[in-house]
Protein backbone atom coordinates (compact mmCIF):
# COMPACT_ATOMS: atom_id res chain seq x y z
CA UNK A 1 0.00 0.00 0.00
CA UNK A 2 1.46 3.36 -0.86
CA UNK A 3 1.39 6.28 1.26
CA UNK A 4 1.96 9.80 0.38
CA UNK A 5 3.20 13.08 2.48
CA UNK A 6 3.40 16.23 1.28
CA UNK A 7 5.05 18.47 3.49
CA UNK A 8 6.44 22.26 3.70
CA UNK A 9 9.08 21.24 5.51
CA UNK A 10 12.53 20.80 3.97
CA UNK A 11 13.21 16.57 3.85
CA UNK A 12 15.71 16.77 0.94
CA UNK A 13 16.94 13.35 1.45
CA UNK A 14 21.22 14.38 0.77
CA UNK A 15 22.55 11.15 2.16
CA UNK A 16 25.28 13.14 4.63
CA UNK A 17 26.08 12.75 7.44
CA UNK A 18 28.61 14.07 10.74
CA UNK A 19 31.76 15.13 8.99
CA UNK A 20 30.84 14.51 5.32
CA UNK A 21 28.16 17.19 3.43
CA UNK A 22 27.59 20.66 4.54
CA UNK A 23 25.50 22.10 7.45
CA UNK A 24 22.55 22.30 4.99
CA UNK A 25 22.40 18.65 3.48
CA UNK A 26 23.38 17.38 7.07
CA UNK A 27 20.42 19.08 8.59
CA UNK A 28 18.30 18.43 5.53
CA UNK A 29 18.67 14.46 5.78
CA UNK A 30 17.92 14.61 9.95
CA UNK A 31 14.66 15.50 9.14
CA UNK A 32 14.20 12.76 6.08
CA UNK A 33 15.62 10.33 8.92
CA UNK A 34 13.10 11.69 11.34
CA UNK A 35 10.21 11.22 9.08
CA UNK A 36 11.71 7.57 8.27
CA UNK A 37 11.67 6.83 11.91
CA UNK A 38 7.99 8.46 12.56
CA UNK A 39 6.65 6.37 9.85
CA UNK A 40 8.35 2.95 11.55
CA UNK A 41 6.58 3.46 14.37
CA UNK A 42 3.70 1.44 13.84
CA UNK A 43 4.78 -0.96 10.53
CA UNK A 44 7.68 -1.46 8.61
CA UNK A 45 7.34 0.94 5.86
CA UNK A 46 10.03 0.33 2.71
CA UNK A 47 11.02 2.04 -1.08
CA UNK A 48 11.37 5.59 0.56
CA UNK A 49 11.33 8.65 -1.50
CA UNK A 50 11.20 12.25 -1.68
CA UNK A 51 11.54 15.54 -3.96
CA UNK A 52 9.83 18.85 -3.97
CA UNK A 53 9.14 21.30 -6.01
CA UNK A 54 7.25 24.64 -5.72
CA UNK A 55 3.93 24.71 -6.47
CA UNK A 56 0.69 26.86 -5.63
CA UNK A 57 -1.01 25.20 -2.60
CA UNK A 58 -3.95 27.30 -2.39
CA UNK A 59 -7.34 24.66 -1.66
CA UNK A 60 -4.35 21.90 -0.88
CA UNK A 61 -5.13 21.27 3.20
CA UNK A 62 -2.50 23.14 4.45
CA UNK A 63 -3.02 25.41 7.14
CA UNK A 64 -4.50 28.98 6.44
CA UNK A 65 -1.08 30.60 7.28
CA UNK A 66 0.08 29.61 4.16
CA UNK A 67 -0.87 30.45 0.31
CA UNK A 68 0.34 30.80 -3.06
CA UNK A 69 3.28 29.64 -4.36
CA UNK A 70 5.82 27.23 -1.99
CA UNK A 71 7.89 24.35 -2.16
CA UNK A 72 6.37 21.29 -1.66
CA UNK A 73 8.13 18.00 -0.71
CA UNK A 74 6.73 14.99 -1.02
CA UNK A 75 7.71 11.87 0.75
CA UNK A 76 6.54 8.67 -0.29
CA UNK A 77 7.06 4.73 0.70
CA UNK A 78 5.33 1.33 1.17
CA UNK A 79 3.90 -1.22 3.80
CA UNK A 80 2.45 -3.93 3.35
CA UNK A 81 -0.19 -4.09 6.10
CA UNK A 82 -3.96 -3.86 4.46
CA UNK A 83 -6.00 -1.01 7.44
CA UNK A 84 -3.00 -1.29 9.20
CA UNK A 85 -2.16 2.43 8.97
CA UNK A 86 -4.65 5.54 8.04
CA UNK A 87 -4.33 9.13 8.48
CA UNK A 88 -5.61 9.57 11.38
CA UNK A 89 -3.17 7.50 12.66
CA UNK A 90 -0.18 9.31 10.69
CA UNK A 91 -1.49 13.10 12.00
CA UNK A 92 -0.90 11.34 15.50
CA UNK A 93 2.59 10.53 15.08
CA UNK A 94 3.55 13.06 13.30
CA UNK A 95 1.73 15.35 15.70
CA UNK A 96 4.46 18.22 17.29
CA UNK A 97 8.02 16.12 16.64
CA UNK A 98 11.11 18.35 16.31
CA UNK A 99 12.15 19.55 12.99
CA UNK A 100 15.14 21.57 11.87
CA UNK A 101 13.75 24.80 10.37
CA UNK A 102 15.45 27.69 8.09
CA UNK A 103 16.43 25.36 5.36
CA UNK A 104 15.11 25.51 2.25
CA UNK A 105 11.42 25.94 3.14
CA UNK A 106 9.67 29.02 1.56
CA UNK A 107 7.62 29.41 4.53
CA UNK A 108 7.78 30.72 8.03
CA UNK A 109 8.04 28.22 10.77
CA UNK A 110 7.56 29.68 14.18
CA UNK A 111 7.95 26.60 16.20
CA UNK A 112 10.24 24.07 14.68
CA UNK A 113 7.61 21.14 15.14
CA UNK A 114 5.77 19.11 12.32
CA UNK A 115 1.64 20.21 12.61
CA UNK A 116 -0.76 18.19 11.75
CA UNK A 117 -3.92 19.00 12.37
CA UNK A 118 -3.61 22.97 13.78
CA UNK A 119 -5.83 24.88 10.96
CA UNK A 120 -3.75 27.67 10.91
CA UNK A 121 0.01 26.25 10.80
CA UNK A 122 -0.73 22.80 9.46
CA UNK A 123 2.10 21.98 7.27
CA UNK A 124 1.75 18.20 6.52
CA UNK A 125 -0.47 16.68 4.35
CA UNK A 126 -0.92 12.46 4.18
CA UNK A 127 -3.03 10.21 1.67
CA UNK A 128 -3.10 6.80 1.53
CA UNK A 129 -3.44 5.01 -1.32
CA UNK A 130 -5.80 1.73 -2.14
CA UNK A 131 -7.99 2.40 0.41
CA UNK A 132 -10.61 0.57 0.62
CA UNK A 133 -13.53 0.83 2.43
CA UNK A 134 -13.85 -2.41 4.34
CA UNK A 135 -17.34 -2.24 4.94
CA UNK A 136 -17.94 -1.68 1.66
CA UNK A 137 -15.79 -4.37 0.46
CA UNK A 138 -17.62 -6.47 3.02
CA UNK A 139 -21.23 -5.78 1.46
CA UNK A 140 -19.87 -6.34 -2.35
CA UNK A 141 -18.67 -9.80 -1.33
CA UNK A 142 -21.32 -10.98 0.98
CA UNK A 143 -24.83 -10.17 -0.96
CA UNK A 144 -27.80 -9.62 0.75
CA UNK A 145 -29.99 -12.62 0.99
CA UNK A 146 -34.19 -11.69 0.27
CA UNK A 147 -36.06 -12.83 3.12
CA UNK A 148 -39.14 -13.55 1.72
CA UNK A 149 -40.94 -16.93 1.25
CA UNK A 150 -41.58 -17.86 -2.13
């Protein structure tokens, strides 16, 4: 199952680390780690990615603080645990954990935390894909029997 974050928060995954890489790309790839680790805490997601670009995310979900044009990352991987993982689940975890802020992000973060679910400074966005609804899926595979007496 894939699952997709879109975030305004600068995880450029750079690969450096202590000693190798500037300050930037060492700071940059603490907070792709830290959104690795959030999203391990309750499966064992794989195939991580992430990129950005900047984009208008006016009527996107983010928080009311922000408009227009910014960059967008988006952060993607897999699990393969069918409902066990939706985003109510992710907005919990990711709920208030530390960030590192003044990277590359075209927005103003007052408190270097990820928000979730604040309407004003939500910056994090998550879909999962292939949902299904399983009580839907329940009623498609187990018809209705008619009750009547013929």
């Amino acid at each position: 199952m894939d699952v997709t974050v879109l975030t305004l928060i600068d995880i450029t995954q750079t690969n450096a680390r202590r000693g190798f890489g500037d300050k930037l790309e060492q700071n940059q790839q603490q907070n792709f780690n830290t959104f690795q680790q959030v999203s391990s805490l309750r499966l064992n997601p794989y195939n991580f990615t992430s990129s950005f670009e900047a984009i208008s995310i006016d009527n996107l979900g983010f928080g009311d603080k922000y408009k227009g044009k910014q960059k967008v990352w988006k952060f993607t991987f897999n699990h393969d645990v069918a409902y066990g993982l939706d985003e109510q689940m992710l907005q919990e975890d990711f709920e208030l954990i530390p960030i590192i802020s003044d990277l590359n992000e075209t927005i103003d973060i007052n408190k270097s935390v990820i928000r979730t679910t604040d309407p004003y400074e939500k910056n994090i966005l998550f879909t999962i894909g292939d949902q299904i609804d399983i009580h839907k899926a329940t009623e498609q595979a187990i018809p209705k029997q008619d009750n009547k007496a013929n």
